[in-house]
C-alpha atoms as a PDB file:
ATOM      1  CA  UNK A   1       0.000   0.000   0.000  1.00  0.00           C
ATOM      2  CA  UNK A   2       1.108   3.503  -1.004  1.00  0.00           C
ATOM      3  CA  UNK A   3       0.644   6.730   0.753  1.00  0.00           C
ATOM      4  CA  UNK A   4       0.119   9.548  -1.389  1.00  0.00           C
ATOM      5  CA  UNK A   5       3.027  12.220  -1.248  1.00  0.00           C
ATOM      6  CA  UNK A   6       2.289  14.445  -4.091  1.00  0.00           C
ATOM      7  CA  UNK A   7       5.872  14.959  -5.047  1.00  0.00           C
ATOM      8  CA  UNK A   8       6.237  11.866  -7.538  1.00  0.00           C
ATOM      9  CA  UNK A   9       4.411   9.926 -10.201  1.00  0.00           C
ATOM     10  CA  UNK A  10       3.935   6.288  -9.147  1.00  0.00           C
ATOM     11  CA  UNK A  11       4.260   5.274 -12.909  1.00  0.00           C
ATOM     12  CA  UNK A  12       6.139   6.912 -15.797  1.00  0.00           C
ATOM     13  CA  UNK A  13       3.125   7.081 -18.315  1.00  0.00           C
ATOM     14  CA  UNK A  14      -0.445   5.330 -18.442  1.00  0.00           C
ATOM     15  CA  UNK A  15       1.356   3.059 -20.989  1.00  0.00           C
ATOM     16  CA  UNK A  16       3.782   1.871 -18.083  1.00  0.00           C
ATOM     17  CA  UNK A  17       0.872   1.445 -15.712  1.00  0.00           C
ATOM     18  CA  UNK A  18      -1.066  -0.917 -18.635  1.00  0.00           C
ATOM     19  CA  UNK A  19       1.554  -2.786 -19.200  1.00  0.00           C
ATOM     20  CA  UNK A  20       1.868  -3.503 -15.313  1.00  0.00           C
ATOM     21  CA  UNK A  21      -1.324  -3.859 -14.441  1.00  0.00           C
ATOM     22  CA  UNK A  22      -0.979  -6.578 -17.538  1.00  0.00           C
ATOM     23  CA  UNK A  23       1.209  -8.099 -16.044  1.00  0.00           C
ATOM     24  CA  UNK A  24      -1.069  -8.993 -12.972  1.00  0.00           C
ATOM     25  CA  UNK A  25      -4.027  -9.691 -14.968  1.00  0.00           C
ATOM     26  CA  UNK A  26      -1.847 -11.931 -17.228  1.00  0.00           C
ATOM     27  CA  UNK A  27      -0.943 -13.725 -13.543  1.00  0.00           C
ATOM     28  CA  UNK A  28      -4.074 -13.485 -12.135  1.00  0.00           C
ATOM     29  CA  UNK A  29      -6.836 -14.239 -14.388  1.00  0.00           C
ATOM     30  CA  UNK A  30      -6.942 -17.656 -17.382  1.00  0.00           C
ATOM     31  CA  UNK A  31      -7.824 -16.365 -21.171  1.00  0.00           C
ATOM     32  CA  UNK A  32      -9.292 -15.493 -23.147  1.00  0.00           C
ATOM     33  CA  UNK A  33     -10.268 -12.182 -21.404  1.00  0.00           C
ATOM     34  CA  UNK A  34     -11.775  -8.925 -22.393  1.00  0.00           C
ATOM     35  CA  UNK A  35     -10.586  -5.711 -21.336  1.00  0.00           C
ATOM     36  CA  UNK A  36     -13.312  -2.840 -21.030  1.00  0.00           C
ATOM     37  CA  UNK A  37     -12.087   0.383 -20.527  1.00  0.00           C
ATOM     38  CA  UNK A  38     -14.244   3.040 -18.855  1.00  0.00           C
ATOM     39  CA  UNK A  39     -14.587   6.232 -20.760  1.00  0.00           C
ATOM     40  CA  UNK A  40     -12.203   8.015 -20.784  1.00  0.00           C
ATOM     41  CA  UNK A  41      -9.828   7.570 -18.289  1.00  0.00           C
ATOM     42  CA  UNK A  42      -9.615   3.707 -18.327  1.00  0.00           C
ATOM     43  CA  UNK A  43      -9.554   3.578 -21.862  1.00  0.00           C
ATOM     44  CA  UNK A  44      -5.083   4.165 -22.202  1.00  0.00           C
ATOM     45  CA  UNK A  45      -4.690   1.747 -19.222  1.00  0.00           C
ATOM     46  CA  UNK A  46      -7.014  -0.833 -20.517  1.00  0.00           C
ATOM     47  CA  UNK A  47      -5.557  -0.494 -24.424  1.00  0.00           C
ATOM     48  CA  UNK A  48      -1.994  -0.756 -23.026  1.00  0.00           C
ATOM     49  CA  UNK A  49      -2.604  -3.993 -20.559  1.00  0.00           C
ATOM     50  CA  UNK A  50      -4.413  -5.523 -23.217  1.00  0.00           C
ATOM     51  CA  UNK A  51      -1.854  -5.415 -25.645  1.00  0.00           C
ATOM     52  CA  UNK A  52       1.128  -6.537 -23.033  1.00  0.00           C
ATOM     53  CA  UNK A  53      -1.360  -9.814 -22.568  1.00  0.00           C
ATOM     54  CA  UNK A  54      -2.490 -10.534 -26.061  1.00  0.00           C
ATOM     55  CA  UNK A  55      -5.971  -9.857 -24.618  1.00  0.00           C
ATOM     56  CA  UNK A  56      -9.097  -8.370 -26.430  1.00  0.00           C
ATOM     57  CA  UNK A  57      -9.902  -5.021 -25.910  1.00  0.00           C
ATOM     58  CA  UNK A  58     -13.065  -2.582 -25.700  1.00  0.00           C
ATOM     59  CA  UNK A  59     -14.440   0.305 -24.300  1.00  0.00           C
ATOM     60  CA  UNK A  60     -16.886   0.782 -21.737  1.00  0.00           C
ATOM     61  CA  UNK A  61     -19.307   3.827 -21.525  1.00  0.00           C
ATOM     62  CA  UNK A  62     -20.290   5.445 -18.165  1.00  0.00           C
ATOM     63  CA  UNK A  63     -21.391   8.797 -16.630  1.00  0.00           C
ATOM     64  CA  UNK A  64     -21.610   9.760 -12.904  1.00  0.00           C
ATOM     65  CA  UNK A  65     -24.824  10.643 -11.726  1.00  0.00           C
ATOM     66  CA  UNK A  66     -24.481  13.847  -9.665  1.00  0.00           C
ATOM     67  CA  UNK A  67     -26.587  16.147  -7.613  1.00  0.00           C
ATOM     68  CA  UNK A  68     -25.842  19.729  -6.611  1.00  0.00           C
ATOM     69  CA  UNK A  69     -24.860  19.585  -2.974  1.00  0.00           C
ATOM     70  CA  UNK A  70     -24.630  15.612  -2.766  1.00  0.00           C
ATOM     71  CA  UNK A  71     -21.992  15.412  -5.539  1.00  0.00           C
ATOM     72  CA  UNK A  72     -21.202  12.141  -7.061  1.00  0.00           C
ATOM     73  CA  UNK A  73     -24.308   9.648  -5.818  1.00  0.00           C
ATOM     74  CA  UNK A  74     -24.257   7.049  -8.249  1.00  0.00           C
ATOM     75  CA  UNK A  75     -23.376   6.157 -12.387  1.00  0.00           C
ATOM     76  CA  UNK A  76     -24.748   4.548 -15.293  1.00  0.00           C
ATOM     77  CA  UNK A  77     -23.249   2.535 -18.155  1.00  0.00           C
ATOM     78  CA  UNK A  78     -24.511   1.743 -21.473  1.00  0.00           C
ATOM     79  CA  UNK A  79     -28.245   1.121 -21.130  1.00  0.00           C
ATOM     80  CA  UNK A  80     -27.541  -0.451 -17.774  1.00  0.00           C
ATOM     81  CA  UNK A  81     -29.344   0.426 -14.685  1.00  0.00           C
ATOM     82  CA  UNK A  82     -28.310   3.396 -12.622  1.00  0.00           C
ATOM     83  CA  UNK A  83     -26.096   2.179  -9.314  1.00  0.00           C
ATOM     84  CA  UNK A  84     -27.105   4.452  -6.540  1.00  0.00           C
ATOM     85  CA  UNK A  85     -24.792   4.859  -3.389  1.00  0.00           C
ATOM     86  CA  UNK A  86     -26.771   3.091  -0.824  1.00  0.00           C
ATOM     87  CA  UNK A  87     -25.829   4.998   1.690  1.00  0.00           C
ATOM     88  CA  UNK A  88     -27.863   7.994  -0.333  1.00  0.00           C
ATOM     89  CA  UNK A  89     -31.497   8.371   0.760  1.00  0.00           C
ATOM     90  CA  UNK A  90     -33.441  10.731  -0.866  1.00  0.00           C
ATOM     91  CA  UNK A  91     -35.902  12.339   0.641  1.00  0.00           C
ATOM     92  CA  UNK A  92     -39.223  12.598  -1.385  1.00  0.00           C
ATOM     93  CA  UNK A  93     -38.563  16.317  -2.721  1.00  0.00           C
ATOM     94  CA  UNK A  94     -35.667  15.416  -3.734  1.00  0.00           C
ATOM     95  CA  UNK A  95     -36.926  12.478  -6.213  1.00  0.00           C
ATOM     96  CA  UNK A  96     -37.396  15.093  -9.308  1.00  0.00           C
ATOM     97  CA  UNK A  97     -33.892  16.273  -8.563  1.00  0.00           C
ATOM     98  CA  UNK A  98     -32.737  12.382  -8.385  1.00  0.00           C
ATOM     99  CA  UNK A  99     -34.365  11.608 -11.828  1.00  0.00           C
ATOM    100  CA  UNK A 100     -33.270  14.792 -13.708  1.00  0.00           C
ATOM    101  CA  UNK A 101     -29.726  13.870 -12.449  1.00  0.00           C
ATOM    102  CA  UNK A 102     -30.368  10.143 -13.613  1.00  0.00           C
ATOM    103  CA  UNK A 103     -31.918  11.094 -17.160  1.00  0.00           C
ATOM    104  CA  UNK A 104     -28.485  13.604 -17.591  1.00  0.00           C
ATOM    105  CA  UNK A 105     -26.135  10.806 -16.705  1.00  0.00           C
ATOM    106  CA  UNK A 106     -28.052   9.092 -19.259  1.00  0.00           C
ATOM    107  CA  UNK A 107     -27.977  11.330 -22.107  1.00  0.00           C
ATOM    108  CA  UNK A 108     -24.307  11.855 -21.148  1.00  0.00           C
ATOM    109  CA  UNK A 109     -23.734   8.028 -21.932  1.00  0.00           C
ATOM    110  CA  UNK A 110     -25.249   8.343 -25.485  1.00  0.00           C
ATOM    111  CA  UNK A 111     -23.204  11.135 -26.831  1.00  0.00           C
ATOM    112  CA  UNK A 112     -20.373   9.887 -25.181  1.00  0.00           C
ATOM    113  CA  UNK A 113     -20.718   6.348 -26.972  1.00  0.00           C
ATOM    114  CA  UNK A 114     -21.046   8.042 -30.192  1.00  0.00           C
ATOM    115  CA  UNK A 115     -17.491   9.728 -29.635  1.00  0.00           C
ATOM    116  CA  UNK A 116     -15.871   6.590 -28.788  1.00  0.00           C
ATOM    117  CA  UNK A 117     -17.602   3.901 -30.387  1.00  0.00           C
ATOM    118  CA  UNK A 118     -19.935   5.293 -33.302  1.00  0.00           C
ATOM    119  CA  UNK A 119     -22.413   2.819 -33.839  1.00  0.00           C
ATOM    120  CA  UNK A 120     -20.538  -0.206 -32.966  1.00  0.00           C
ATOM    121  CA  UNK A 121     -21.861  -1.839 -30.434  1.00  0.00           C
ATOM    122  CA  UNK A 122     -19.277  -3.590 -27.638  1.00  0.00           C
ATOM    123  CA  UNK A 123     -17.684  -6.601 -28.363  1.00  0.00           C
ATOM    124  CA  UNK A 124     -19.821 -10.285 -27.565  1.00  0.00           C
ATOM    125  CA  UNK A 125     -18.572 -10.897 -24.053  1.00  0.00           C
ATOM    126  CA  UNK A 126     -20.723 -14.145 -24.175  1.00  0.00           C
ATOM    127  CA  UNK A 127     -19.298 -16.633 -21.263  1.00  0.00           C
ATOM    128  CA  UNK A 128     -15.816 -15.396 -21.425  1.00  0.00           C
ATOM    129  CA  UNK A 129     -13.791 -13.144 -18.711  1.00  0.00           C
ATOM    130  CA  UNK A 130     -14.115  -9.660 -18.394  1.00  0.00           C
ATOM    131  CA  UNK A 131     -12.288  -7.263 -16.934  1.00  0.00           C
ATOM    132  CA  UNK A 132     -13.606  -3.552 -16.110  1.00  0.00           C
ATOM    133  CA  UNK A 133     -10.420  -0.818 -16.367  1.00  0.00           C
ATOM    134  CA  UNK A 134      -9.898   2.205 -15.241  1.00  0.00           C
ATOM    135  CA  UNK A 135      -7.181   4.516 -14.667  1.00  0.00           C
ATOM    136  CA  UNK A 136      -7.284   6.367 -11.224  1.00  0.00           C
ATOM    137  CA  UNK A 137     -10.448   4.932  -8.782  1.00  0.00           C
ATOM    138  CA  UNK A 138     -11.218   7.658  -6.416  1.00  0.00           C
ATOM    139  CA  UNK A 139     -15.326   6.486  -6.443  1.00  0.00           C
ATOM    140  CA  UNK A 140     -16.504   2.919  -7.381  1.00  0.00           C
ATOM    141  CA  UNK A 141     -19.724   3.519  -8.852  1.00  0.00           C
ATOM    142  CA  UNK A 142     -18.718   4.031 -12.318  1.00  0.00           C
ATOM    143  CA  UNK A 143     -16.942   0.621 -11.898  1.00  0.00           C
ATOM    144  CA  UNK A 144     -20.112  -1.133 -10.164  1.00  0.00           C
ATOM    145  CA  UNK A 145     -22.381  -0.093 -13.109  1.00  0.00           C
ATOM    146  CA  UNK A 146     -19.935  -1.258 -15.636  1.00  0.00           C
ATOM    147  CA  UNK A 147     -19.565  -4.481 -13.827  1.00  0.00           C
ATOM    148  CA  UNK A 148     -23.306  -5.011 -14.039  1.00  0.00           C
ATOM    149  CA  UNK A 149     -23.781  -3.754 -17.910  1.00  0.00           C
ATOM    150  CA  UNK A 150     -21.454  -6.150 -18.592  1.00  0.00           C
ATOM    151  CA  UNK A 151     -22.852  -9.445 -16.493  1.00  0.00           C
ATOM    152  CA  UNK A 152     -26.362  -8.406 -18.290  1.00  0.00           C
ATOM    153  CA  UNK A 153     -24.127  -8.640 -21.453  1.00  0.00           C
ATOM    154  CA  UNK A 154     -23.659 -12.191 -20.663  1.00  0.00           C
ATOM    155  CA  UNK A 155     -19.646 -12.225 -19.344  1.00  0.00           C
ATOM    156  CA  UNK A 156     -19.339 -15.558 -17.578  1.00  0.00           C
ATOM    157  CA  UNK A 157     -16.761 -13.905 -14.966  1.00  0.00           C
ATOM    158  CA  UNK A 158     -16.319 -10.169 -14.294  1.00  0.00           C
ATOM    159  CA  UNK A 159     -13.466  -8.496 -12.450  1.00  0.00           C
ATOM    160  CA  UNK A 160     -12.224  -5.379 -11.710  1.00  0.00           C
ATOM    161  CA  UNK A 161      -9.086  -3.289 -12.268  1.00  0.00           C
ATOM    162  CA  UNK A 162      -7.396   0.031 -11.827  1.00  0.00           C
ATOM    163  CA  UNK A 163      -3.633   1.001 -12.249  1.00  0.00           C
ATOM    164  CA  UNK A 164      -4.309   3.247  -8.835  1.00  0.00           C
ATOM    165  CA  UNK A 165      -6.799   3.222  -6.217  1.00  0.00           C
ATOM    166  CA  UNK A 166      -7.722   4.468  -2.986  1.00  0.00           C
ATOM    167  CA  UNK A 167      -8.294   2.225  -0.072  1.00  0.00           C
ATOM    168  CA  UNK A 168     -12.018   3.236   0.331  1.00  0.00           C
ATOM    169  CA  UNK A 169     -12.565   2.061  -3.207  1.00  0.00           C
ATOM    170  CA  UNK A 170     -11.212  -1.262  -2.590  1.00  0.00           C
ATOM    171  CA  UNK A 171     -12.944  -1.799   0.130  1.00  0.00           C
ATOM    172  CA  UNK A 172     -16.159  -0.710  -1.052  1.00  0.00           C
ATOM    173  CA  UNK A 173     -16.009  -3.017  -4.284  1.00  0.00           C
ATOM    174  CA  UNK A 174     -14.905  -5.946  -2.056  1.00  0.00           C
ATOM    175  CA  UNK A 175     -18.152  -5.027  -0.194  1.00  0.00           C
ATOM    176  CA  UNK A 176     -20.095  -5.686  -3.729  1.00  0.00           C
ATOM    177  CA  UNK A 177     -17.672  -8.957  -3.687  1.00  0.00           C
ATOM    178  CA  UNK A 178     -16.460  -7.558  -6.739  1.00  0.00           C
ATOM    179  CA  UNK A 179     -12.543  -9.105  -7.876  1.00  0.00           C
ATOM    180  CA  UNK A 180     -10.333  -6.424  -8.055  1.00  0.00           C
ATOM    181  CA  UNK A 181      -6.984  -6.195  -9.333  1.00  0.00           C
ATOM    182  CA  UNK A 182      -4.620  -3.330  -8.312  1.00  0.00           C
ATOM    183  CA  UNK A 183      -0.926  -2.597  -8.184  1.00  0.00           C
ATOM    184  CA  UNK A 184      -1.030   0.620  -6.189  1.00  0.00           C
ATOM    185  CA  UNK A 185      -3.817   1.576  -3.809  1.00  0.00           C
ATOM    186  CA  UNK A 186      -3.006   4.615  -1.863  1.00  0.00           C
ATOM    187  CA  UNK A 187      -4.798   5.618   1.462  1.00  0.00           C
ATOM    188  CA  UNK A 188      -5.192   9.157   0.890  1.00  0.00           C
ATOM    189  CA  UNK A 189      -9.297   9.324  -0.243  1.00  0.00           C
ATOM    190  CA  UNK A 190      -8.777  11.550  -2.512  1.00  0.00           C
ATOM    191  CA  UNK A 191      -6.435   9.618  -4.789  1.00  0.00           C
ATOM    192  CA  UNK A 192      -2.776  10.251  -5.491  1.00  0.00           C
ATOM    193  CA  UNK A 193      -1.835  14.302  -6.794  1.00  0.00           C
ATOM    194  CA  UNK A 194       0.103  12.540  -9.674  1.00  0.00           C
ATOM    195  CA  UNK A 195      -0.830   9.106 -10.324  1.00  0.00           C
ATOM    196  CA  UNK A 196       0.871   8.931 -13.769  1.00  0.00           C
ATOM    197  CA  UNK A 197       4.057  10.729 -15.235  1.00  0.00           C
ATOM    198  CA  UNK A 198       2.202  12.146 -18.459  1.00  0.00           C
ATOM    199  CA  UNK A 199       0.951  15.322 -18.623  1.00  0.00           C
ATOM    200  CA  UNK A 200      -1.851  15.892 -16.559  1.00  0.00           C
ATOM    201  CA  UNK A 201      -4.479  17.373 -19.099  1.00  0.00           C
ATOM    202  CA  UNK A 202      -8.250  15.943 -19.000  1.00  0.00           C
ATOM    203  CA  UNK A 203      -8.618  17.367 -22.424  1.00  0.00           C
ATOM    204  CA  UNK A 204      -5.776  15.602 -24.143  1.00  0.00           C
ATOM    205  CA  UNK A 205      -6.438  12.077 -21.863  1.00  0.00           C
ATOM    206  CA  UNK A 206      -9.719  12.606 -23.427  1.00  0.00           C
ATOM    207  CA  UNK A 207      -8.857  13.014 -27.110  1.00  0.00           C
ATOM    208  CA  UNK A 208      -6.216  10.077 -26.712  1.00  0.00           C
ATOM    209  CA  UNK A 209      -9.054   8.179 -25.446  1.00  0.00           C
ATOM    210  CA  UNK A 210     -11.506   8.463 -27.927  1.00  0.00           C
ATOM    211  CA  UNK A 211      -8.527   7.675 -30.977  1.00  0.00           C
ATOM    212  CA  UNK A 212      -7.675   4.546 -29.242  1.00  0.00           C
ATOM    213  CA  UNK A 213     -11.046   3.785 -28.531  1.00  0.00           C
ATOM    214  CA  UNK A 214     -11.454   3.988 -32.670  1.00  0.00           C
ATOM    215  CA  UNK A 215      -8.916   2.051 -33.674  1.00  0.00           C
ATOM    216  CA  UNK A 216     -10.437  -0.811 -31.091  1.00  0.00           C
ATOM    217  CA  UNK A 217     -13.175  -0.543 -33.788  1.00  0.00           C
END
């Protein structure tokens, strides 16, 4: 476990952190497996772990659902269901609030697919092992609703993986006895200041993203 300092990236580049967060999976899990990386900042991790493993590779779309004063309460990915913190009970004038926040997560989703995939709908997962990537965890829900969008896409075994996460995370997908995989999980819950040694610029991640998340096409 890794305390958060601030001062220095715990990997040189995303592509370092795929590759070793390959590594794991590689040790970890039995092929064939399918990488799914959430939009967009597990898409780099998940491209680069894939290819260290000879492992097939797609993208996963999610959006946060957020409310003004309760922040992040819950996501959404694909078509799935929306995963709700449980721990989040609205009251009943807040339920218009809840579904506006819902129905925006869920519009987010669609124009978001249509930047990364088009069309194209994600790979058949049908009975084989799939892995859920991201990047940096500092929230799980993103993760939980991927996890379930892809078991109602018919994976026969679903895991979870990030090249960094915070404790709270972990322990909050254990809770949902969901398999995670992680090289560095740092206790500080807000994440590590500079998980990865590329620049830190959520516009470029996000352009990278969406061309790797093409050429998966």
């Amino acid at each position: 476990m890794t305390e958060s300092t601030g001062e220095q990236a715990l990997y040189p580049s995303r592509m370092a952190a795929g590759t070793m967060l390959g590594r794991q999976l590689y040790q970890r899990l039995s092929p064939p497996l399918v990488l799914l990386g959430i939009t967009p900042t597990g898409v780099e991790i998940a491209a680069h772990a894939a290819q260290s493993m000879t492992a097939s590779f797609d993208v996963i779309v999610g959006a946060h659902v957020r409310m003004e004063g309760h922040g992040i309460i819950g996501a959404i990915a694909e078509d799935g269901d929306a995963v709700i913190d449980s721990h989040f009970e609205p009251t009943f004038d807040l339920m218009d609030a809840l579904n506006a926040a819902i129905d925006k997560a869920r519009r987010a989703v669609k124009s978001e697919r249509l930047l990364f995939r088009g069309q194209r709908q994600i790979r058949s997962l049908g009975e084989r092992t799939v892995v859920i990537v991201d990047g940096h965890l500092v929230a799980p829900w993103k993760m939980l609703a991927s996890a379930s969008t892809a078991r109602e896409l018919g994976a026969g075994r679903v895991a979870a993986a990030a090249a960094v996460s915070t404790q709270a995370v972990k322990e909050q997908l254990s809770v949902h006895k969901l398999e995670f995989i992680c090289p560095s999980v740092v206790l500080d819950p807000e994440g590590h200041s500079h998980p990865f040694g590329d620049p830190q610029d959520p516009s470029a991640e996000r352009l990278r993203s969406i061309v790797v998340a093409r050429e998966a096409a």
